[in-house]
Protein backbone atom coordinates (compact mmCIF):
# COMPACT_ATOMS: atom_id res chain seq x y z
CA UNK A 1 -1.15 8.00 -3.12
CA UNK A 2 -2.79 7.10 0.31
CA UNK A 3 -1.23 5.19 2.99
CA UNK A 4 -2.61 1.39 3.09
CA UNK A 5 -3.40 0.62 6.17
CA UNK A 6 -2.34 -2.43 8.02
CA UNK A 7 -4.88 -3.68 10.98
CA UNK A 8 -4.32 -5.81 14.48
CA UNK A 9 -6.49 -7.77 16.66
CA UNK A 10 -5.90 -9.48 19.31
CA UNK A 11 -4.57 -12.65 17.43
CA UNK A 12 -4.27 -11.46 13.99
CA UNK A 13 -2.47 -9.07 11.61
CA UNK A 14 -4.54 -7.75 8.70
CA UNK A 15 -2.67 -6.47 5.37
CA UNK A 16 -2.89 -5.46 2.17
CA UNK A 17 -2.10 -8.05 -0.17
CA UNK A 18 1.63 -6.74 -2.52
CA UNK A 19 2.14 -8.00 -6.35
CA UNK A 20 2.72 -11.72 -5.84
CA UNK A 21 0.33 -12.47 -3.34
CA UNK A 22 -2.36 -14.01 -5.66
CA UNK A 23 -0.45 -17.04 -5.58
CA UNK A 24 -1.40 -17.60 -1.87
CA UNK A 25 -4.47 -16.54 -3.00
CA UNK A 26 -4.47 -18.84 -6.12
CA UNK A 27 -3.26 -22.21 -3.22
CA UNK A 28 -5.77 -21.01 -1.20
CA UNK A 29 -8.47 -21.42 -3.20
CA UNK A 30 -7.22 -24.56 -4.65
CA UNK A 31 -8.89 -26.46 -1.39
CA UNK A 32 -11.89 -28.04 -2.78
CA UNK A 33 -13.40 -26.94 0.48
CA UNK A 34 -12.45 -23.38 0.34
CA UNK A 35 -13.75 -23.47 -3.12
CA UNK A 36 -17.06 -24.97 -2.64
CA UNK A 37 -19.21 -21.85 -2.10
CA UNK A 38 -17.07 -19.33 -4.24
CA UNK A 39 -18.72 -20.61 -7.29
CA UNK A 40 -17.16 -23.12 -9.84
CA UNK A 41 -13.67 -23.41 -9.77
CA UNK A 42 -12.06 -21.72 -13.00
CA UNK A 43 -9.93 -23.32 -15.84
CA UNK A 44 -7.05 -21.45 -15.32
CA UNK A 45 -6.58 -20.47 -11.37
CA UNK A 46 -3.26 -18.42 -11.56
CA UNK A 47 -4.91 -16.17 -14.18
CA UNK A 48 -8.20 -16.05 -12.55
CA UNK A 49 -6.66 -14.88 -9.59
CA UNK A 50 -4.05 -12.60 -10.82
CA UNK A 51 -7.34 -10.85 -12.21
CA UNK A 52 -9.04 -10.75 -8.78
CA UNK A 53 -6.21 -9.26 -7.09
CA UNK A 54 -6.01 -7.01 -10.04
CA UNK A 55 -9.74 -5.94 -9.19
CA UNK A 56 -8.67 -5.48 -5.63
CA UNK A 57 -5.67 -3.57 -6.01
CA UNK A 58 -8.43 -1.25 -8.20
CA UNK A 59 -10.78 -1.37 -5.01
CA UNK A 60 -8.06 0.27 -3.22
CA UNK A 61 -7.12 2.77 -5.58
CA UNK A 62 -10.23 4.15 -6.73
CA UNK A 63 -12.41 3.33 -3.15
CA UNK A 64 -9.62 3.72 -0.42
CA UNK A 65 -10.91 0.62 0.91
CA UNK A 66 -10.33 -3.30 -0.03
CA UNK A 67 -9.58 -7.19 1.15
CA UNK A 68 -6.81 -7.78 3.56
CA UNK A 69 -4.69 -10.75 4.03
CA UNK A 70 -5.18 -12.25 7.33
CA UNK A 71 -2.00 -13.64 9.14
CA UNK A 72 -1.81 -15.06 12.94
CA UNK A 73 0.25 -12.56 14.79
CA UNK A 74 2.37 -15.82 16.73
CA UNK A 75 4.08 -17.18 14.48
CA UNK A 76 2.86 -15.44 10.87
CA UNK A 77 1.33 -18.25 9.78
CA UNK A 78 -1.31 -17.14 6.42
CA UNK A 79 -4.79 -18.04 7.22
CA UNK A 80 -6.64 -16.06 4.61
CA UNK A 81 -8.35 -13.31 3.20
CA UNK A 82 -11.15 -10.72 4.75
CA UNK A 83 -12.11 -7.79 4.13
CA UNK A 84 -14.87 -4.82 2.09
CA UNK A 85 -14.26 -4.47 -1.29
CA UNK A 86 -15.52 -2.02 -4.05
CA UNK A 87 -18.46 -4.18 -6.23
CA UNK A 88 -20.84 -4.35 -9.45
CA UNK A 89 -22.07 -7.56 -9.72
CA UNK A 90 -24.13 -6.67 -12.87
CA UNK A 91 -27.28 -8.23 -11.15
CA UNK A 92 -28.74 -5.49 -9.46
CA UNK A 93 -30.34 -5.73 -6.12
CA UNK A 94 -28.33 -4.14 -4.03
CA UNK A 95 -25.03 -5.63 -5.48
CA UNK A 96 -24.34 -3.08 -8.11
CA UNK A 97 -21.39 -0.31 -7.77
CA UNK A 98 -21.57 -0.79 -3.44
CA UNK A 99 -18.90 -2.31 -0.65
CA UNK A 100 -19.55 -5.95 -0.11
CA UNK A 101 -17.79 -7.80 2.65
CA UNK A 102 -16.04 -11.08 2.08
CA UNK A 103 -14.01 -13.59 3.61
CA UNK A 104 -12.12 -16.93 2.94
CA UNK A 105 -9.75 -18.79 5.40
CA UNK A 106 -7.69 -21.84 5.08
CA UNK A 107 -9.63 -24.67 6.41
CA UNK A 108 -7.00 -25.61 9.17
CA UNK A 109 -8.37 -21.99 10.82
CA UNK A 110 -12.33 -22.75 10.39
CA UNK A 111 -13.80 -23.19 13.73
CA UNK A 112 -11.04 -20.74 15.79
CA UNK A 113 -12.84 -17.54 15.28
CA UNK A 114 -10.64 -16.08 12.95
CA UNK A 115 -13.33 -14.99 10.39
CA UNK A 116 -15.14 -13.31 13.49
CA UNK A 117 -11.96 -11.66 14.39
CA UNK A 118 -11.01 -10.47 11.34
CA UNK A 119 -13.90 -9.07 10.09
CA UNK A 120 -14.82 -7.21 13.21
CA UNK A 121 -11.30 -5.55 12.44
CA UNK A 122 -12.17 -4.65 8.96
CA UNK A 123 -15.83 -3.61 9.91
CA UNK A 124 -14.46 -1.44 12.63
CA UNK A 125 -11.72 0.21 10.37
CA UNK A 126 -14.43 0.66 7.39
CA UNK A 127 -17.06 2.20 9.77
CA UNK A 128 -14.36 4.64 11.22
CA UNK A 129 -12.79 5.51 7.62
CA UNK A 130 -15.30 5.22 4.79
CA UNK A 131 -18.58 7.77 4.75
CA UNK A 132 -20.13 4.69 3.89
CA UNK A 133 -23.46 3.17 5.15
CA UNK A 134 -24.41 0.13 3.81
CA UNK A 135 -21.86 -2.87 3.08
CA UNK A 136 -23.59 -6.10 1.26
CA UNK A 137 -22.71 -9.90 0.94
CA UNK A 138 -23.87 -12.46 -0.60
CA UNK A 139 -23.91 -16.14 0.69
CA UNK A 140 -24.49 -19.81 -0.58
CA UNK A 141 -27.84 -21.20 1.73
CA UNK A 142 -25.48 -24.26 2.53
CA UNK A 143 -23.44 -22.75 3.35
CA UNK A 144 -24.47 -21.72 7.25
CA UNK A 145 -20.79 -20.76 8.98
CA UNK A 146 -21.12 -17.88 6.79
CA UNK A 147 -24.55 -17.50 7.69
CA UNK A 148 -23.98 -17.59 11.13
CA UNK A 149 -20.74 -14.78 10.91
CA UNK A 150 -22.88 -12.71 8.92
CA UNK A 151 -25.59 -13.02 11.92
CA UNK A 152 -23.00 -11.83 13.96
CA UNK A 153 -21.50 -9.21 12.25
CA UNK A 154 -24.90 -7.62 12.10
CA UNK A 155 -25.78 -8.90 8.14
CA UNK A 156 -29.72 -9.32 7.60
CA UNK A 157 -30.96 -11.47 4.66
CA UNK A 158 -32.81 -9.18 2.25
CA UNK A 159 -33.23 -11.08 -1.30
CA UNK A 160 -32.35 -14.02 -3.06
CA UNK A 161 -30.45 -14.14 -6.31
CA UNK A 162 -29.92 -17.26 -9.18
CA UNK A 163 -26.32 -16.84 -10.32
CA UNK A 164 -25.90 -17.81 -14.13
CA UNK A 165 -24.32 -21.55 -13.23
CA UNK A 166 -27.66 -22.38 -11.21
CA UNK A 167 -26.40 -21.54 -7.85
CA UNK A 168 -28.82 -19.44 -5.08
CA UNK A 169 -27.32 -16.98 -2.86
CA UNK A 170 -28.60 -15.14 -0.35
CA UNK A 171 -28.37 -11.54 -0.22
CA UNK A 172 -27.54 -9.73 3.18
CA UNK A 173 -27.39 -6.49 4.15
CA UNK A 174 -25.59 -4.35 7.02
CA UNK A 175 -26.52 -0.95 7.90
CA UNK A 176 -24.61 1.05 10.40
């Protein structure tokens, strides 16, 4: 069994998320504003979630690499989740059996540079780790904060995709 790491930056602590953490997950997600570009919200959000984490655990165990929960280091408040997880989105282009980056925070951290932060951690530990060229994402138009971090992080839109419930994403692209 490998070692899981745990990262630090200058304000936050990344982790691995344990057994019962998809119930911060689950509250986390229950913000209609945290939901809004994740897709529609499920019927059942504990069980949805317990199956995410379930996924991510498997990211971790079969890729060596996976989401982290994102805590500030003063104080140890939760802000959210970050991270490059192990995908096959079933859809092709680019989004089939690859790493795509992700990242959700509570909406009382939007707009401190947390998401920046944390995902220049998990970039940085990916790059350095993983024999690994390419991660993907994929992002809501309207959603432009995303946008914007993905900009930063070095993401380039390459495609478009329809999702079954309607919604367009845009498909981005980092090569290192």
């Amino acid at each position: 069994m490998r070692t899981l790491p745990r990262l630090e930056s200058e304000r936050l602590v990344l982790s691995v998320a344990g057994r019962d953490d998809y119930i911060r997950l689950r509250d986390l997600v229950a913000d209609p504003q945290v939901q809004r570009y994740l897709g529609p919200p499920p019927e059942n959000p504990t069980a949805d979630m317990f199956a995410r984490a379930l996924r991510a655990a498997g990211s971790w165990h079969l890729y060596g690499y996976g989401m982290f929960l994102i805590w500030e280091k003063a104080g140890g408040a939760f802000v959210g989740q970050a991270g490059v997880f192990h995908t096959l989105r079933g859809f092709g282009k680019g989004l089939d059996d690859v790493p795509e980056a992700g990242w959700m925070l509570a909406q009382r951290f939007w707009g401190k540079g947390y998401a920046l932060e944390a995902m220049t951690a998990a970039l940085e530990w990916f790059d350095r780790t993983q024999e690994q060229s390419r991660v993907a994402c994929m992002i809501e138009p309207e959603n432009t904060a995303s946008i914007r971090l993905a900009d930063r992080l070095g993401f380039s839109r390459y495609d478009d995709h329809t999702l079954p419930d309607g919604a367009i994403v845009g498909l981005y692209e980092r090569i290192a």
